[in-house]
Protein backbone atom coordinates (compact mmCIF):
# COMPACT_ATOMS: atom_id res chain seq x y z
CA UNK A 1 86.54 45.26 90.76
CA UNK A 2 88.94 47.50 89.29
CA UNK A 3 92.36 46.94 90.28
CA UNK A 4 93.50 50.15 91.99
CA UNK A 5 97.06 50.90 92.27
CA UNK A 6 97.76 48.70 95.91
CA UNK A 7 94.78 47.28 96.49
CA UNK A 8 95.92 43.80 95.77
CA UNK A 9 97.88 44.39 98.90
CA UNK A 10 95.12 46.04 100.83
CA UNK A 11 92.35 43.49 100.11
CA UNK A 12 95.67 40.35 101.95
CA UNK A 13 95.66 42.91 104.98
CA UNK A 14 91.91 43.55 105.05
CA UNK A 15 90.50 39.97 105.01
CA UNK A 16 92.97 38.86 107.20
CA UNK A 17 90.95 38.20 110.61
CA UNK A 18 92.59 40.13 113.88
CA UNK A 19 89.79 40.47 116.23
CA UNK A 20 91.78 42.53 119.42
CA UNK A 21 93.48 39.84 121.56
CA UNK A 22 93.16 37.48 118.72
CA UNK A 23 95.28 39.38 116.47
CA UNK A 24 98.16 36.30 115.49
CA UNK A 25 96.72 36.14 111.90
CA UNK A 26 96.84 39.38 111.14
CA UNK A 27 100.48 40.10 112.63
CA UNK A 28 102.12 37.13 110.62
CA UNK A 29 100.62 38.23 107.28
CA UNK A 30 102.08 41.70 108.00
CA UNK A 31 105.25 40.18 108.51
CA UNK A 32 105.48 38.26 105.77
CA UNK A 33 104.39 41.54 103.79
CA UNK A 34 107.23 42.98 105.18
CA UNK A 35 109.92 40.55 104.17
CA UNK A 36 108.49 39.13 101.04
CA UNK A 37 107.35 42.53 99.41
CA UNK A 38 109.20 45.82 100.84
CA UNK A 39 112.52 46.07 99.12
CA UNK A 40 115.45 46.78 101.46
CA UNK A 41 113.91 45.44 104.35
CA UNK A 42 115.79 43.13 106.41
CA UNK A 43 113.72 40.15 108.62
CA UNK A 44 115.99 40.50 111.59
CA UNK A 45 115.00 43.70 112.07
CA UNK A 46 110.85 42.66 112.22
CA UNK A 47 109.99 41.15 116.01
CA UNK A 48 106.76 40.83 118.62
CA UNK A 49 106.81 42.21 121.86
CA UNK A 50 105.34 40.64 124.66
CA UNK A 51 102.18 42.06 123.94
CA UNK A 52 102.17 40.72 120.62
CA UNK A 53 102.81 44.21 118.81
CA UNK A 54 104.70 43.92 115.26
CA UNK A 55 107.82 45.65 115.18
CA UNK A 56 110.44 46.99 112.47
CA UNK A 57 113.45 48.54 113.34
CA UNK A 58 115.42 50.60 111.60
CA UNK A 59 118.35 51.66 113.57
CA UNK A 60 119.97 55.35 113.75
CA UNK A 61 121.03 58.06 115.72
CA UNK A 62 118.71 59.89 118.10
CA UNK A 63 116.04 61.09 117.93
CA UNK A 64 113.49 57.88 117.95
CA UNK A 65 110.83 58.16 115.58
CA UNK A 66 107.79 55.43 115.64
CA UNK A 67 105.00 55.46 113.49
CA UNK A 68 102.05 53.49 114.63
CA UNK A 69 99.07 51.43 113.51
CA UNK A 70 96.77 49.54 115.53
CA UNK A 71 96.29 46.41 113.46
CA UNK A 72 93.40 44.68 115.66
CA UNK A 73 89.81 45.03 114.78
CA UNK A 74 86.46 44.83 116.54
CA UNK A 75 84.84 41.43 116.74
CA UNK A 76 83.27 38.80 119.10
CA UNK A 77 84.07 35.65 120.92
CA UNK A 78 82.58 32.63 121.52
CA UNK A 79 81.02 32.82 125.32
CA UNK A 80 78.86 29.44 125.01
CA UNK A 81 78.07 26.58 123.38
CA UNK A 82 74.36 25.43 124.09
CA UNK A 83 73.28 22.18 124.03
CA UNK A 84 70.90 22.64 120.94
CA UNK A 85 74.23 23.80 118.76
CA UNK A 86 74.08 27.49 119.33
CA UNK A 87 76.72 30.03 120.05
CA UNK A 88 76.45 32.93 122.15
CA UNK A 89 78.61 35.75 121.93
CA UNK A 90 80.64 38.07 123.99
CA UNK A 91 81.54 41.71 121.75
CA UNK A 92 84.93 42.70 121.68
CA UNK A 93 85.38 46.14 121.10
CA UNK A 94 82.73 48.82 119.73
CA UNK A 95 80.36 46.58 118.12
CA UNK A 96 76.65 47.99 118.11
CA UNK A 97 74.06 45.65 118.89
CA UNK A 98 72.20 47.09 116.18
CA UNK A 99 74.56 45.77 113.76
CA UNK A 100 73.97 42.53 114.55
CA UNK A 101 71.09 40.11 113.48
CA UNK A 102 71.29 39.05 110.24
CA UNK A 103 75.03 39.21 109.47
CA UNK A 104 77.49 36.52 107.73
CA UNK A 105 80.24 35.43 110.59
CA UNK A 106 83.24 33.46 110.78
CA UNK A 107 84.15 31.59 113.51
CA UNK A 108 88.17 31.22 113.82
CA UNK A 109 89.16 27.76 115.46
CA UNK A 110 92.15 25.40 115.85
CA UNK A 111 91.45 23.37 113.10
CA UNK A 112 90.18 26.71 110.29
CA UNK A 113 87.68 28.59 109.60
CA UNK A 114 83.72 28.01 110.08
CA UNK A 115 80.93 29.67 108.85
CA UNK A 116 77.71 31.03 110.23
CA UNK A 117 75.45 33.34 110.87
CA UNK A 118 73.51 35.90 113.47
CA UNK A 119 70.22 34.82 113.49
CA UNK A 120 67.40 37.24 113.16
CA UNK A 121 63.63 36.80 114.13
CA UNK A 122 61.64 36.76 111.08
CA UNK A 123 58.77 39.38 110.85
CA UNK A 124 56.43 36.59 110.03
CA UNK A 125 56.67 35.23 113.79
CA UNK A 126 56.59 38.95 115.27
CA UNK A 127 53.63 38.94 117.68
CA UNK A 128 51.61 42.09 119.00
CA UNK A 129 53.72 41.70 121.97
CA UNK A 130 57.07 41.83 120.41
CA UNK A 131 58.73 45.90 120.25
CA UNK A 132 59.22 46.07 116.45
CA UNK A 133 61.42 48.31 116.70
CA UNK A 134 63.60 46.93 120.01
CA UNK A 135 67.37 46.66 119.50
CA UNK A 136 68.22 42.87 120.27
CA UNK A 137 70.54 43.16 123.19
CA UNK A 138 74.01 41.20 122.33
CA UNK A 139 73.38 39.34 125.52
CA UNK A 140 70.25 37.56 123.35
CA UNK A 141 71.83 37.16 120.13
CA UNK A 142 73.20 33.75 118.80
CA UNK A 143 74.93 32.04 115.90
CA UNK A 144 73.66 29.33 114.08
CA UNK A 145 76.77 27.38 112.57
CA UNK A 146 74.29 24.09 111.03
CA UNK A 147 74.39 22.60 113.76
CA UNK A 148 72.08 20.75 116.22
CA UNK A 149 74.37 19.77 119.39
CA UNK A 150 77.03 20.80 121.39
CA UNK A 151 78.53 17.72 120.44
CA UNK A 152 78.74 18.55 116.58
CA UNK A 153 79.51 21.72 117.68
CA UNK A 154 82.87 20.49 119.21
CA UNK A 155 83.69 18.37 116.57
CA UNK A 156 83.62 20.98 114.01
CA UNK A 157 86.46 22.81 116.43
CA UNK A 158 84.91 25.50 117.99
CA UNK A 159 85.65 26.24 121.72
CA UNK A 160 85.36 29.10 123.92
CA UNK A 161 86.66 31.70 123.49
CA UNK A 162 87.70 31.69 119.68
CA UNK A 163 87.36 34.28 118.15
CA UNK A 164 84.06 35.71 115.41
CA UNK A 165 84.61 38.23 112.52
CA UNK A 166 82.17 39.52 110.24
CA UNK A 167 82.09 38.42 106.68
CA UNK A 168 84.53 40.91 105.11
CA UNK A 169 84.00 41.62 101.23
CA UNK A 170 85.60 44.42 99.93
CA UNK A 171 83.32 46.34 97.31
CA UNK A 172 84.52 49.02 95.04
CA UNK A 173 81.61 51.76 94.13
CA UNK A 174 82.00 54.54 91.67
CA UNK A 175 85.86 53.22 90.41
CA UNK A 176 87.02 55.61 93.70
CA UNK A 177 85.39 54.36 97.27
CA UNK A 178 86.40 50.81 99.06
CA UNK A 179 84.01 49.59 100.84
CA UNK A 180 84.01 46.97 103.46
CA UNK A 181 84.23 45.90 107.09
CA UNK A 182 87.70 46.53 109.08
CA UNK A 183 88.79 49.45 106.87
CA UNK A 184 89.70 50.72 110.49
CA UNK A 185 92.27 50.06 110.51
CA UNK A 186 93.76 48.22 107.87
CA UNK A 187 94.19 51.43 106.20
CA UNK A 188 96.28 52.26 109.13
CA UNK A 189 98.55 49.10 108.37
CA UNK A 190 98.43 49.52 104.39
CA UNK A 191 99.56 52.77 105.08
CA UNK A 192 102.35 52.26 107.19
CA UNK A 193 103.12 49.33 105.62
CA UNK A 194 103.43 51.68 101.99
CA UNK A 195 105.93 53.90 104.25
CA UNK A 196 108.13 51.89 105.71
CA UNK A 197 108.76 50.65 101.39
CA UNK A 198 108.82 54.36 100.84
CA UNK A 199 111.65 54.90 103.96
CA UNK A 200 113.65 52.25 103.29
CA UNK A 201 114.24 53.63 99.85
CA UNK A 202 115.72 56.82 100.82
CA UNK A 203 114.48 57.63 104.38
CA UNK A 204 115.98 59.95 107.08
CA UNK A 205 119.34 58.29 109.37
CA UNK A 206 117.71 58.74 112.27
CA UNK A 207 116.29 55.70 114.45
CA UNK A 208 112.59 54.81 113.24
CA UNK A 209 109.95 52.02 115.01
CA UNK A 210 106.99 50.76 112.27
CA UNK A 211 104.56 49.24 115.14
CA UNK A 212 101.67 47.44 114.07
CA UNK A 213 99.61 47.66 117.55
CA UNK A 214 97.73 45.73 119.24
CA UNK A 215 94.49 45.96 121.17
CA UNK A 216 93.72 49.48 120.53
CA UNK A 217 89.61 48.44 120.43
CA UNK A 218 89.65 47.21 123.84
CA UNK A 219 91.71 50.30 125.27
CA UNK A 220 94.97 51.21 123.63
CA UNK A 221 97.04 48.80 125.33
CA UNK A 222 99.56 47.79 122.77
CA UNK A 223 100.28 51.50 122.23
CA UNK A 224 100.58 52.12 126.10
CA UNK A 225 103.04 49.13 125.90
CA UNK A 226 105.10 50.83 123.30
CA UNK A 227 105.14 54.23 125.17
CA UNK A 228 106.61 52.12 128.25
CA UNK A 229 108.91 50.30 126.30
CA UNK A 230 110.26 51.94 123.23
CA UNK A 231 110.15 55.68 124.38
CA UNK A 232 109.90 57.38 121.46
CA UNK A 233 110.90 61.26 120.90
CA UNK A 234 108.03 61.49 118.47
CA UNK A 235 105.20 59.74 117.13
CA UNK A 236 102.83 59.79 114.12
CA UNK A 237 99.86 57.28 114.45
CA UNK A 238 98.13 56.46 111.35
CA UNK A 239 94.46 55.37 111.95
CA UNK A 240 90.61 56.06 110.04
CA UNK A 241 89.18 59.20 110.90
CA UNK A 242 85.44 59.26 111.27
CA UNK A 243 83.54 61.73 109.04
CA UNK A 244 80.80 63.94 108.75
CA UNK A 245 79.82 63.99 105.30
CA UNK A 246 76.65 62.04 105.43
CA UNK A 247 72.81 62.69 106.21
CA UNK A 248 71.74 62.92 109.13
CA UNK A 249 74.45 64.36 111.18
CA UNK A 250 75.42 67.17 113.05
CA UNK A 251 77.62 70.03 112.12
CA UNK A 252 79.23 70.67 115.76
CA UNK A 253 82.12 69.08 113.96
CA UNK A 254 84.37 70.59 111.15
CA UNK A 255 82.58 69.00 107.85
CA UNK A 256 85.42 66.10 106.57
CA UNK A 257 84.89 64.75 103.35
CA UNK A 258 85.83 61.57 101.34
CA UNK A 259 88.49 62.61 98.54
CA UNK A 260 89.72 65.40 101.06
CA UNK A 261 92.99 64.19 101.65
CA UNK A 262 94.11 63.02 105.15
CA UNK A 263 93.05 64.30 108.36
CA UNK A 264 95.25 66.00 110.32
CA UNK A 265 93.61 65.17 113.93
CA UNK A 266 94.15 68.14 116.05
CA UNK A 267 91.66 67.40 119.01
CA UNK A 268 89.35 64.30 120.12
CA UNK A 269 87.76 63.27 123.87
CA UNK A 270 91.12 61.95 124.95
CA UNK A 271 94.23 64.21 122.82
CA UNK A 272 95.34 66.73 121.75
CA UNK A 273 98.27 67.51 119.23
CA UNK A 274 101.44 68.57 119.49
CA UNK A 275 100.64 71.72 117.92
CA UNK A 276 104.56 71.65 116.10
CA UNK A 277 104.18 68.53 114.26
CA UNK A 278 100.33 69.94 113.70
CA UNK A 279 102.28 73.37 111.13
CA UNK A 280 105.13 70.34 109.98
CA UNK A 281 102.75 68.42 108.46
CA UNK A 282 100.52 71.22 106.92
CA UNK A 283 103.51 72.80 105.51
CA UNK A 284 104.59 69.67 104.12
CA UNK A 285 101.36 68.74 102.59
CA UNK A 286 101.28 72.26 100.35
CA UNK A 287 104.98 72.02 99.77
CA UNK A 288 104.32 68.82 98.15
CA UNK A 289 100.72 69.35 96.60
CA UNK A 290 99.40 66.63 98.89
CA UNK A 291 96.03 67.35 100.19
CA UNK A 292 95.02 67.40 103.61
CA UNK A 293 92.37 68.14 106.20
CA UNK A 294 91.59 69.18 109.88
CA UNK A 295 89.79 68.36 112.45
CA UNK A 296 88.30 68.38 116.26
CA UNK A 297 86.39 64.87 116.92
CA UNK A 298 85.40 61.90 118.97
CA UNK A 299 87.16 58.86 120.09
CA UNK A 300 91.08 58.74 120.67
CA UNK A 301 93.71 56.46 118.75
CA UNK A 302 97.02 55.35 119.69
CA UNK A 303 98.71 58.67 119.66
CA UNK A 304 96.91 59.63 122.74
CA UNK A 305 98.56 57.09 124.63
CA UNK A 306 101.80 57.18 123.80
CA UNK A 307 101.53 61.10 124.12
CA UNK A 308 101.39 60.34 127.47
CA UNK A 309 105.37 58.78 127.86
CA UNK A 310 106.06 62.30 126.95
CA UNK A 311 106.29 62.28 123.10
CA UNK A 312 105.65 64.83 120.39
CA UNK A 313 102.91 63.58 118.77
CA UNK A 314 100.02 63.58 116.08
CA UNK A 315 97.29 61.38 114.65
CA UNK A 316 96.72 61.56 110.81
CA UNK A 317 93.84 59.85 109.43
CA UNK A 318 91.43 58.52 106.32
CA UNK A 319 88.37 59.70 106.49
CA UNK A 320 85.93 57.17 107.19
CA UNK A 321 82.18 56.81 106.64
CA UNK A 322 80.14 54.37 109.02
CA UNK A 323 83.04 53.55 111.17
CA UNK A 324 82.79 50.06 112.91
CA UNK A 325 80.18 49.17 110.91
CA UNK A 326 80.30 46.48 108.23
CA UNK A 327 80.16 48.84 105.40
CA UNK A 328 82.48 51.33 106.32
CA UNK A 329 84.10 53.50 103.36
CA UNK A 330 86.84 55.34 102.01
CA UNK A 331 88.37 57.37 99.02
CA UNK A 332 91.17 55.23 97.76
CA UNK A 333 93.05 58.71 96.76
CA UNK A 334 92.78 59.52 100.46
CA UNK A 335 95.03 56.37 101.33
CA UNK A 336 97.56 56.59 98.59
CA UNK A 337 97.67 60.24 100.14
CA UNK A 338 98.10 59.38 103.40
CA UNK A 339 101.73 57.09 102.02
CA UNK A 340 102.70 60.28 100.44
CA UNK A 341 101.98 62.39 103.43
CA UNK A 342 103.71 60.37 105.67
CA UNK A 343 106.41 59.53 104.11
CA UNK A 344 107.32 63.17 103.04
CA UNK A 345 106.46 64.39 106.81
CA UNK A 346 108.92 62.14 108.35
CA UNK A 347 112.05 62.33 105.50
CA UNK A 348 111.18 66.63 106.25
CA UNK A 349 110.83 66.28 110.40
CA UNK A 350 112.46 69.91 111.99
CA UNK A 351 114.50 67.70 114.39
């Protein structure tokens, strides 16, 4: 694969497991990111909340800036062991059911990592009774890990509930798009990770949070956590942002394109922007030849719930094809952007 400028660092983050509730893995590689590769920064500052949400503090006078990214990614569990060596599965997050026969999984236990997989039903055993077509309900799916008893099961180390992550490769097409499974929203992290490096350098004075969430899949929770807690007077979440520039699809929604720029998120289901951060960031995008999009959508991030402490807030965001499935994709120039973007944005803020 051609070695794009960060994606060394992005590929650590990405295949880093962090299913939401499970995320430990995921948190201490950031951490050690943090102190081993961001110049300036200082470990004392870096600590978990009770939650388990990453923190780095940079202290200052007011007003309180955070910047967050939810660093958790959808996934399964392990609900059962049969007695023929089977695993069933409990989803964690958005996972469709579609998505799943047939897929290379990892099963994360106390002793490492094991491999298996989602077992599909041939065609070759298909009967005139079976629906072809039929989505296999997750409540009827299973993984096959070699064995044949729940007693070899247990050796190997798996319990319930550990957690299951899809196999996550990360594919490079046309020298320009990543491809790969979790790229929301470990763009999210890379990103904030690449500002905090940029900050540090020769930020703002005023008091900044870098959070590295938890549990957004499952309902925001980290990020409601951090409204409770921290009480920003601001707050710029960095997540994917689904797009519309593939077949199929309706045009209800603004057309977003890979290689845009960032998205500038100005309404989904559950937020809506503060509408002066909103003309902040455009102005600092085409002040400093940074390109940017707009956009009304679905879903919500972690801006929406810290919005509601009472914070000025926006979302900015990667666009995304295929979000949450396991080939989800993304412009590379679209994260390097989204450093740039928010690192000018916040050094500029009209406090």
């Amino acid at each position: 694969m051609k070695r794009l400028e960060g994606i060394d660092e992005f590929e650590q983050i990405l295949k880093t497991p962090g299913v939401s509730g499970y995320e430990d893995p995921i948190r201490d590689k950031i951490a050690g990111l943090i102190t081993d590769q961001v110049e300036g920064s200082d470990p004392k500052n870096i600590r978990e909340d009770n939650i388990g949400n990453l923190i780095y503090e940079k202290s200052g006078e007011e007003p309180h800036v955070a910047m967050v990214a939810h660093m958790d990614e959808i996934g399964m569990v392990v609900s059962n062991i049969e007695d023929d060596g089977f695993l069933r599965i409990k989803k964690i997050g958005g996972v469709k059911d579609s998505l799943l026969p047939g897929r290379h999984v990892t099963i994360h236990t106390e002793k490492g990592p094991v491999n298996g997989v989602i077992g599909h039903k041939a065609p070759h055993l298909t009967t005139d009774a079976d629906k072809k077509d039929e989505v296999v309900s997750w409540t009827k799916t299973y993984v096959d890990i070699g064995a044949s008893s729940k007693e070899e099961v247990e050796k190997m180390g798996i319990d319930v509930p550990d957690p299951i992550v899809f196999m996550k490769p990360l594919r490079l097409m046309n020298d320009k798009i990543v491809a790969g499974r979790a790229l929301d929203n470990r763009i999210g992290c890379f990103g904030l990770l690449g500002a905090l490096r940029e900050l540090l350098k020769d930020g703002p004075s005023f008091k900044q949070s870098y959070v590295w969430s938890v549990q957004e899949e499952i309902g925001l929770r980290g990020a409601k956590v951090v409204g409770n807690t921290l009480k920003p007077d601001y707050v710029i979440a960095l997540d994917t942002y689904t797009t519309s520039d593939s077949p199929g699809l309706e045009s209800f929604y603004k057309p977003i394109e890979l290689g845009g720029g960032p998205v500038l998120r100005m309404v989904d289901a559950r937020a809506i922007a503060t509408p002066k951060l909103v003309r902040h960031f455009k102005e600092v995008a085409k002040e400093n030849d940074i390109p940017f999009q707009y956009g009304v959508t679905g879903g919500t991030t972690d801006g929406m719930a810290l919005q509601e402490s009472g914070c000025l807030t926006i979302s900015i965001g990667v666009p995304v094809r295929y979000s949450h499935s396991t080939v989800e994709c993304a412009h590379w120039d679209d994260v390097l952007n989204l450093v740039k973007l928010i690192s000018a944005g916040v050094r500029e803020l009209p406090l």
